[in-house]
Protein backbone atom coordinates (compact mmCIF):
# COMPACT_ATOMS: atom_id res chain seq x y z
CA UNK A 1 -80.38 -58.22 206.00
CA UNK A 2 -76.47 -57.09 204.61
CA UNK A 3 -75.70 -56.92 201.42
CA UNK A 4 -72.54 -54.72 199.99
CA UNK A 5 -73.46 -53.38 196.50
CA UNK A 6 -70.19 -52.10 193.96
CA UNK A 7 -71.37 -49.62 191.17
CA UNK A 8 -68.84 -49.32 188.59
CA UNK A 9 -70.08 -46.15 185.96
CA UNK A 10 -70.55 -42.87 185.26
CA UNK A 11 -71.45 -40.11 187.46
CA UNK A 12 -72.42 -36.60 185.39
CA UNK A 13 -73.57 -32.82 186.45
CA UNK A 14 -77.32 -32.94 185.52
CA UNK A 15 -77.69 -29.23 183.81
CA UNK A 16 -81.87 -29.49 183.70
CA UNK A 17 -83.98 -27.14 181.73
CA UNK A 18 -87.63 -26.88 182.15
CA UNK A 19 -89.19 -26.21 178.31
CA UNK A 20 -92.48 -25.44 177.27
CA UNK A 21 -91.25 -27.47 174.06
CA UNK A 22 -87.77 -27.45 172.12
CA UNK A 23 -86.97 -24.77 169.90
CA UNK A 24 -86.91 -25.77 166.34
CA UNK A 25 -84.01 -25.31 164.44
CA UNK A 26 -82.90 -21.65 164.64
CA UNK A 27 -85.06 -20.61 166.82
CA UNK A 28 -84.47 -19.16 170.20
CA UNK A 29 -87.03 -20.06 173.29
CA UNK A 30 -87.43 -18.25 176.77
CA UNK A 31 -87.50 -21.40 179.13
CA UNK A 32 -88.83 -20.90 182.37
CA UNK A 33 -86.63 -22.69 185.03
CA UNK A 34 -82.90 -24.20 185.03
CA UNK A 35 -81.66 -26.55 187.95
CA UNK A 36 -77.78 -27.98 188.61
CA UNK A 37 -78.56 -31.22 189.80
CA UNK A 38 -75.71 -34.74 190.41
CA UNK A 39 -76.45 -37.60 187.63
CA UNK A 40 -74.92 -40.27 185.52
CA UNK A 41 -76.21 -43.57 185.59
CA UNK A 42 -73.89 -45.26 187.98
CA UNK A 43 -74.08 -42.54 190.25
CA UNK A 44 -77.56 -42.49 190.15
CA UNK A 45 -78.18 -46.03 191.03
CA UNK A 46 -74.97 -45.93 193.89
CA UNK A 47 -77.39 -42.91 195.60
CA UNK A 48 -80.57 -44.91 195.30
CA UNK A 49 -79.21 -47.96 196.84
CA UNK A 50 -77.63 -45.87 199.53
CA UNK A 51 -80.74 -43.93 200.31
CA UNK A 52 -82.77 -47.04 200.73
CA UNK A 53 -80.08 -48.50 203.45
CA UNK A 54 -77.60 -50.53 201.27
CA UNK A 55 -73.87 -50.32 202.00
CA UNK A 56 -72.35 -48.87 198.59
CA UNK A 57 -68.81 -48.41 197.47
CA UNK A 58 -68.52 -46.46 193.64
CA UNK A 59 -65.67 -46.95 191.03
CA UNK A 60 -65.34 -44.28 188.73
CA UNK A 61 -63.39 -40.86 187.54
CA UNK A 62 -64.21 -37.16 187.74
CA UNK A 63 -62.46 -34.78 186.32
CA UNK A 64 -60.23 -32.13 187.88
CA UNK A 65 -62.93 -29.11 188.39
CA UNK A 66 -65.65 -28.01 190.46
CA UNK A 67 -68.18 -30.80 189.31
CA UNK A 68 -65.77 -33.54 190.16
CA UNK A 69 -65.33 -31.79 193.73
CA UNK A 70 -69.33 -31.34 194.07
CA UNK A 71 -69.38 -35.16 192.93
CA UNK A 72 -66.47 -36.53 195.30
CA UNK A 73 -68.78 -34.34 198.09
CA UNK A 74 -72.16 -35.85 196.78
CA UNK A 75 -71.25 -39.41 197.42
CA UNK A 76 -69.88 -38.93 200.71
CA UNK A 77 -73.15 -36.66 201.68
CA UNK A 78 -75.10 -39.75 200.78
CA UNK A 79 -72.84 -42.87 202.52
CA UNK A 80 -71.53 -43.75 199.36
CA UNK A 81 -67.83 -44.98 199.46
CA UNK A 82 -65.45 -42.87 196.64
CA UNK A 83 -62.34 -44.31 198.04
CA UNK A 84 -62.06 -46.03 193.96
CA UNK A 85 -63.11 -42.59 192.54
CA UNK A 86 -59.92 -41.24 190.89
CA UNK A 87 -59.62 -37.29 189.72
CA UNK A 88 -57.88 -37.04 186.18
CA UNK A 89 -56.49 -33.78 185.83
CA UNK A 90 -56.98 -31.50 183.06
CA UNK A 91 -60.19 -33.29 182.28
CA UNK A 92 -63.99 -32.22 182.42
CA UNK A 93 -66.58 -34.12 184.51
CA UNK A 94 -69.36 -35.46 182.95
CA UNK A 95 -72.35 -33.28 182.37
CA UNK A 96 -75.56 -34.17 180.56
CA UNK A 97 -77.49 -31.80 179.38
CA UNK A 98 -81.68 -32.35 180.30
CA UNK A 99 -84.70 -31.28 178.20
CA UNK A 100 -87.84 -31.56 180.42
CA UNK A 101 -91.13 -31.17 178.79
CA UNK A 102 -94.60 -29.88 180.95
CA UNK A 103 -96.07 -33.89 180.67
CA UNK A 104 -92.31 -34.50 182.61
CA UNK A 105 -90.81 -36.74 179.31
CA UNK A 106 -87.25 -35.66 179.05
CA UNK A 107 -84.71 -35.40 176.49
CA UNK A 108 -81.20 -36.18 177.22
CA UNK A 109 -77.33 -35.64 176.22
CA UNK A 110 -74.35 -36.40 177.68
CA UNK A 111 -70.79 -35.52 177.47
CA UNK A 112 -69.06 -38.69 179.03
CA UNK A 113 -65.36 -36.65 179.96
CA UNK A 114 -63.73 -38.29 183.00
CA UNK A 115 -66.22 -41.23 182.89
CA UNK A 116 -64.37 -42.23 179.38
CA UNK A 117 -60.98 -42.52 181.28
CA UNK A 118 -62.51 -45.45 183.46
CA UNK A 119 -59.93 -48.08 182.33
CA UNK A 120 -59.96 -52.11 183.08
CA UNK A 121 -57.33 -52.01 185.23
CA UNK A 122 -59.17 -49.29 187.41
CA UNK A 123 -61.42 -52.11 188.15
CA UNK A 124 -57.99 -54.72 188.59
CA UNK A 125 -56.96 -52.54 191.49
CA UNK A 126 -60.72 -51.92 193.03
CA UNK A 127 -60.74 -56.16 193.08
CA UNK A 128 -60.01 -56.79 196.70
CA UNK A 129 -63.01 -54.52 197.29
CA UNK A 130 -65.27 -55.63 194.74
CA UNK A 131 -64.34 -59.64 196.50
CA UNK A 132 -66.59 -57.88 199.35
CA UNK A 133 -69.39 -57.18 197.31
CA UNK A 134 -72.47 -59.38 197.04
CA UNK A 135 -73.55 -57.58 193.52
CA UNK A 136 -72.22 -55.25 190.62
CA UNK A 137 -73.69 -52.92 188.74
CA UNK A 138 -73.23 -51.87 185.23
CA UNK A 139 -73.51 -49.30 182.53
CA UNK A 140 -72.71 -48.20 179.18
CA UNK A 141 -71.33 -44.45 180.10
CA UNK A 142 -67.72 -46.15 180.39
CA UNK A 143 -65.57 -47.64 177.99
CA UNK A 144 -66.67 -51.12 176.80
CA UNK A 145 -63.32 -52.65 177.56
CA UNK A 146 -64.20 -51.33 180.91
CA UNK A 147 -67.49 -53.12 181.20
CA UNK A 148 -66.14 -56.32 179.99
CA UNK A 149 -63.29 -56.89 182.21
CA UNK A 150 -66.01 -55.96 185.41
CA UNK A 151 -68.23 -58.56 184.05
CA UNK A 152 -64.85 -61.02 183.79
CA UNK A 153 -64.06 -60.33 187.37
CA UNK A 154 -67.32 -60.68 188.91
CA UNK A 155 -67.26 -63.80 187.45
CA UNK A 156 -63.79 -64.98 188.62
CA UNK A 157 -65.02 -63.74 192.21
CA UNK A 158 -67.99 -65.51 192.10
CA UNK A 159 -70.29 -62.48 192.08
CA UNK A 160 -73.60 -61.57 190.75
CA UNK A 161 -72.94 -59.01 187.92
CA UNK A 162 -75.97 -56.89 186.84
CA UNK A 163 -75.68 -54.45 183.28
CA UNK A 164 -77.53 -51.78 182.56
CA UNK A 165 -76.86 -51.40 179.10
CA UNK A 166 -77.90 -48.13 178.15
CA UNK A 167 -77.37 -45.91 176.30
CA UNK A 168 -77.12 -49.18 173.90
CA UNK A 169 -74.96 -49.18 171.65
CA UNK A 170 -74.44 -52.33 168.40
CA UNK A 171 -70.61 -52.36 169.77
CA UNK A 172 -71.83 -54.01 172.70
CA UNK A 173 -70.58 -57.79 172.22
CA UNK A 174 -73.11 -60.18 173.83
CA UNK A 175 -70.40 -62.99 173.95
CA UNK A 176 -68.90 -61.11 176.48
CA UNK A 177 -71.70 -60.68 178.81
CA UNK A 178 -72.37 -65.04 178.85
CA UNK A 179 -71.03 -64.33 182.84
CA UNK A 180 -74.10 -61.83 183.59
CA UNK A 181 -76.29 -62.74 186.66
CA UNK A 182 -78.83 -59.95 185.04
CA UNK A 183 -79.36 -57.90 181.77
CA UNK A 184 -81.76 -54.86 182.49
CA UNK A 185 -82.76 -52.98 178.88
CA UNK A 186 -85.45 -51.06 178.34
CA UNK A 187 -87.70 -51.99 175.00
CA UNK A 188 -85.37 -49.28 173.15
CA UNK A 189 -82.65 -50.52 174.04
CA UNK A 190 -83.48 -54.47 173.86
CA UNK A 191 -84.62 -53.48 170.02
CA UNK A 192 -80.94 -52.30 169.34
CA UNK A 193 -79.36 -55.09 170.99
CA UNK A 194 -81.44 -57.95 169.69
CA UNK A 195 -82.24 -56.66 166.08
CA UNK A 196 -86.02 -57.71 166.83
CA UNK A 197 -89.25 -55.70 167.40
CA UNK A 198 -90.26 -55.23 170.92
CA UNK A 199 -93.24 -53.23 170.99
CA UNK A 200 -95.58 -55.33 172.95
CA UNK A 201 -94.87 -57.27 175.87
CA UNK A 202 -94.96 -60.61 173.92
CA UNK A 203 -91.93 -59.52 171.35
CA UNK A 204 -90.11 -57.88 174.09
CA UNK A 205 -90.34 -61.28 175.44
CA UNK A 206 -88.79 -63.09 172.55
CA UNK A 207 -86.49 -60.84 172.28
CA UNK A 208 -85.26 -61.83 175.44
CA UNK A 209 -85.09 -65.14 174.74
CA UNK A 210 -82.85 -64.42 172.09
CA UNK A 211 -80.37 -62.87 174.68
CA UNK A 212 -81.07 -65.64 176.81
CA UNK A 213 -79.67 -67.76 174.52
CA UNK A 214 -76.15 -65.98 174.56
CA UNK A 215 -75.84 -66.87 177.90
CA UNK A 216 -77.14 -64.37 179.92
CA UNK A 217 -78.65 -65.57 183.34
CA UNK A 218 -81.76 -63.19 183.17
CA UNK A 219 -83.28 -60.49 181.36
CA UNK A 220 -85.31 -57.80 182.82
CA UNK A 221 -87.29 -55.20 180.35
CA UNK A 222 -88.35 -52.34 181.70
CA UNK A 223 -91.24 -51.48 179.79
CA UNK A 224 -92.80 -47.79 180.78
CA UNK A 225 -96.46 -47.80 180.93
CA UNK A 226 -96.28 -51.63 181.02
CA UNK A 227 -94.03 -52.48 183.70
CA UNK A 228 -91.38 -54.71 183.67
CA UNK A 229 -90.85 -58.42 182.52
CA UNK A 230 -88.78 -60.94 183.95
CA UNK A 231 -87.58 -63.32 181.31
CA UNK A 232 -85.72 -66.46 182.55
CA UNK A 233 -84.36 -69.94 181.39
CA UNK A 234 -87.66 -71.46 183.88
CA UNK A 235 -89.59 -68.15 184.90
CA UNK A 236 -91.09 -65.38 183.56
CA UNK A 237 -93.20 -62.45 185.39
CA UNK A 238 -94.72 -59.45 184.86
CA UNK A 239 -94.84 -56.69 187.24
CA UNK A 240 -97.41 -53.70 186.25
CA UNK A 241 -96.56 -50.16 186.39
CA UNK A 242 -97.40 -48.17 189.75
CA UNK A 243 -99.91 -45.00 188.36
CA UNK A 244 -99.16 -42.09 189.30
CA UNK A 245 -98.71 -38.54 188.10
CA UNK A 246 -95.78 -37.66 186.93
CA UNK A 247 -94.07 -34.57 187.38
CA UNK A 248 -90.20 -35.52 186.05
CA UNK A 249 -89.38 -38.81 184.67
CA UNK A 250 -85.85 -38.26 184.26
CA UNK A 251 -83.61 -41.44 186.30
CA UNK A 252 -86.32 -43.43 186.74
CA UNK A 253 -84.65 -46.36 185.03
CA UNK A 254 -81.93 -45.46 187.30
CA UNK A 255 -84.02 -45.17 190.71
CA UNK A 256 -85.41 -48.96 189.41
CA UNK A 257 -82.47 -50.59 189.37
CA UNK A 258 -80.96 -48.97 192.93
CA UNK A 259 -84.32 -50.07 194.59
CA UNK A 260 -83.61 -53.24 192.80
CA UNK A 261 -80.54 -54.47 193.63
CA UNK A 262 -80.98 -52.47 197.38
CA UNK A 263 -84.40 -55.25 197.65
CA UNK A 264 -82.67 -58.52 195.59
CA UNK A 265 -79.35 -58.64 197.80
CA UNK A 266 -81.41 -58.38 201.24
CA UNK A 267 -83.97 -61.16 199.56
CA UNK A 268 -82.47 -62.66 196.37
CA UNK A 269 -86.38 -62.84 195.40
CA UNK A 270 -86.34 -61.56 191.94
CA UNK A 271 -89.80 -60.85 191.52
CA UNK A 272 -90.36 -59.07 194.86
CA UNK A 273 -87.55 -57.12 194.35
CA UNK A 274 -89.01 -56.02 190.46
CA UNK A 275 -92.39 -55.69 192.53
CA UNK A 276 -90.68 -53.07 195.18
CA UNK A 277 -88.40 -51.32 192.18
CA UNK A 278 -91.60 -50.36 190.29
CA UNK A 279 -92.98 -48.37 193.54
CA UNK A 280 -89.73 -46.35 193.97
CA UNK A 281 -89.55 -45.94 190.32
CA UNK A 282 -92.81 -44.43 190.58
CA UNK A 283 -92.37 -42.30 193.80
CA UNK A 284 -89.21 -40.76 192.09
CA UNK A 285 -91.56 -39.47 188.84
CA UNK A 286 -93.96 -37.71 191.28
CA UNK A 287 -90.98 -35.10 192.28
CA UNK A 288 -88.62 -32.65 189.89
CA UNK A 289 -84.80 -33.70 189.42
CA UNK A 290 -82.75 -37.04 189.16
CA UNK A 291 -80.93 -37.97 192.41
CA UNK A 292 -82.90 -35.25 193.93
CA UNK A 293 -86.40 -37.36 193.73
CA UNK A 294 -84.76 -40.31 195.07
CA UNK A 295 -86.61 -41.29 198.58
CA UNK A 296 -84.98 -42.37 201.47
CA UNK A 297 -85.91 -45.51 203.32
CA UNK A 298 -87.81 -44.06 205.64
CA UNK A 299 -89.45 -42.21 202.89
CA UNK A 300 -90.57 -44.50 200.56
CA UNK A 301 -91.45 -46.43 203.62
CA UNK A 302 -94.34 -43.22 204.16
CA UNK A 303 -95.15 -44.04 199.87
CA UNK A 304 -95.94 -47.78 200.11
CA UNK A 305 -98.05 -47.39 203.30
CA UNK A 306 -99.93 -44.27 201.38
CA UNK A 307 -100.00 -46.91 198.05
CA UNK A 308 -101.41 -49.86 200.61
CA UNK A 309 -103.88 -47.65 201.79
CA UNK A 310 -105.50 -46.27 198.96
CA UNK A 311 -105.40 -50.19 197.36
CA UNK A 312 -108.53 -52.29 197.77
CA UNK A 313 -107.82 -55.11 199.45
């Protein structure tokens, strides 16, 4: 058991709204629900690796306003340690605007604000912290420069550095990432990075070769309906996608990687980790919201007995 995890990202208001579809240009719909609801990517995965058990500590900005106070409130309501949260006045928080449809596919903006002031030396002055830390986790919702110097000084402490690299972006400079314990794209994302098709399981493979290749320790592709793929210099594994029904599929990606890294630090098995992500992926798409549909231990404890159950043996 143990296992510190550091999350250094974004956190965002979630502003949801429930459509029947989106209005086309001009044209002014009558939706039928609207929920306030804590999101960003790093926050997101911080909660989910909290809510499972892990110890947590979050390095970030919010902005000098009632969402950064709801945020700074949300992370200690959920165990989360904000001591390297900094408030930048006269600044927004991040809020990300949420389409979801009646199938539960959403449609998502954000506006970055106080994440965009997360500088390098933020994470410089988090390092004695981060020394503590058995894993890092990583998106793109912060400045690259940002990103790069957390992946530098993982690997200077001799830690396991994990990036999340969405949204992806071309900017992102794979030379800088050689240090990277794990890469975790989706197929959208692993297209933009790799400049190769990756529409079936065996191209989103060799596309992450290709990233391989730069240097990165391992690649994991989340793949929606397929799963996920594990794509390493001597292994490679598929884990299949948990059915269920979905009501909301909005942070899944997010609740993967939390239940990820919660399951890899306690084990350092990569494949049962993937194996145990995909079930609290899955659990989190069968209720409404983003951190909100993120199960507790105890929780998706109740979900994998139910899932064990109900599986032939």
């Amino acid at each position: 058991m143990g296992g510190r995890i550091a999350v250094i990202g974004s956190n965002m208001m979630d502003l949801v709204t429930y459509i029947n579809r989106m209005p086309r240009p001009g044209e002014t719909l009558e939706a039928p629900r609207f929920v306030i609801g804590f999101g960003g990517k790093g926050a997101n995965q911080a909660v989910a690796c909290a809510r499972l058990g892990s110890e947590v500590m979050f390095v970030g900005k919010v902005g000098s306003d009632l969402f950064g106070q709801d945020q700074l409130r949300n992370f200690t309501a959920n165990g989360v340690d904000a001591r390297h949260v900094g408030v930048i006045d006269g600044v927004s928080s991040g809020v990300a605007p949420i389409f979801v449809d009646p199938t539960g596919e959403n449609s998502i903006l954000i506006i970055k604000g106080a994440n965009d002031r997360l500088m390098p030396e933020d994470v410089d002055r988090a390092g004695e912290d981060l020394a503590e830390c058995d894993l890092i986790l990583l998106q793109l919702e912060v400045p690259l420069p940002t990103v790069y110097r957390a992946v530098e000084l993982g690997a200077a402490l001799g830690k396991e550095v994990l990036l999340n690299p969405a949204p992806a972006t071309r900017a992102l400079e794979l030379a800088r990432l050689a240090d990277l314990a794990f890469l975790v794209p989706n197929q959208t994302e692993l297209e933009l990075l790799t400049g190769m098709p990756t529409a079936t399981v065996a191209e989103a493979e060799a596309a992450a070769r290709q990233l391989l290749a730069a240097g990165i320790g391992r690649v994991i592709v989340t793949l929606g309906g397929e799963g996920a793929l594990l794509v390493g210099p001597e292994e490679r594994a598929h884990v299949p996608v948990i059915a269920v029904t979905p009501k909301d599929t909005t942070g899944a990606g997010d609740a993967f990687i939390g239940s990820f890294a919660h399951h890899y630090v306690r084990g350092r098995d990569t494949v049962a980790a993937m194996r145990q992500a995909a079930r609290y992926a899955a659990d989190s798409i069968t209720r409404p919201g983003t951190q909100s549909s993120f199960a507790t231990a105890a929780e998706f404890a109740r979900f994998c007995a139910a899932l064990d159950a109900a599986t032939p043996a």
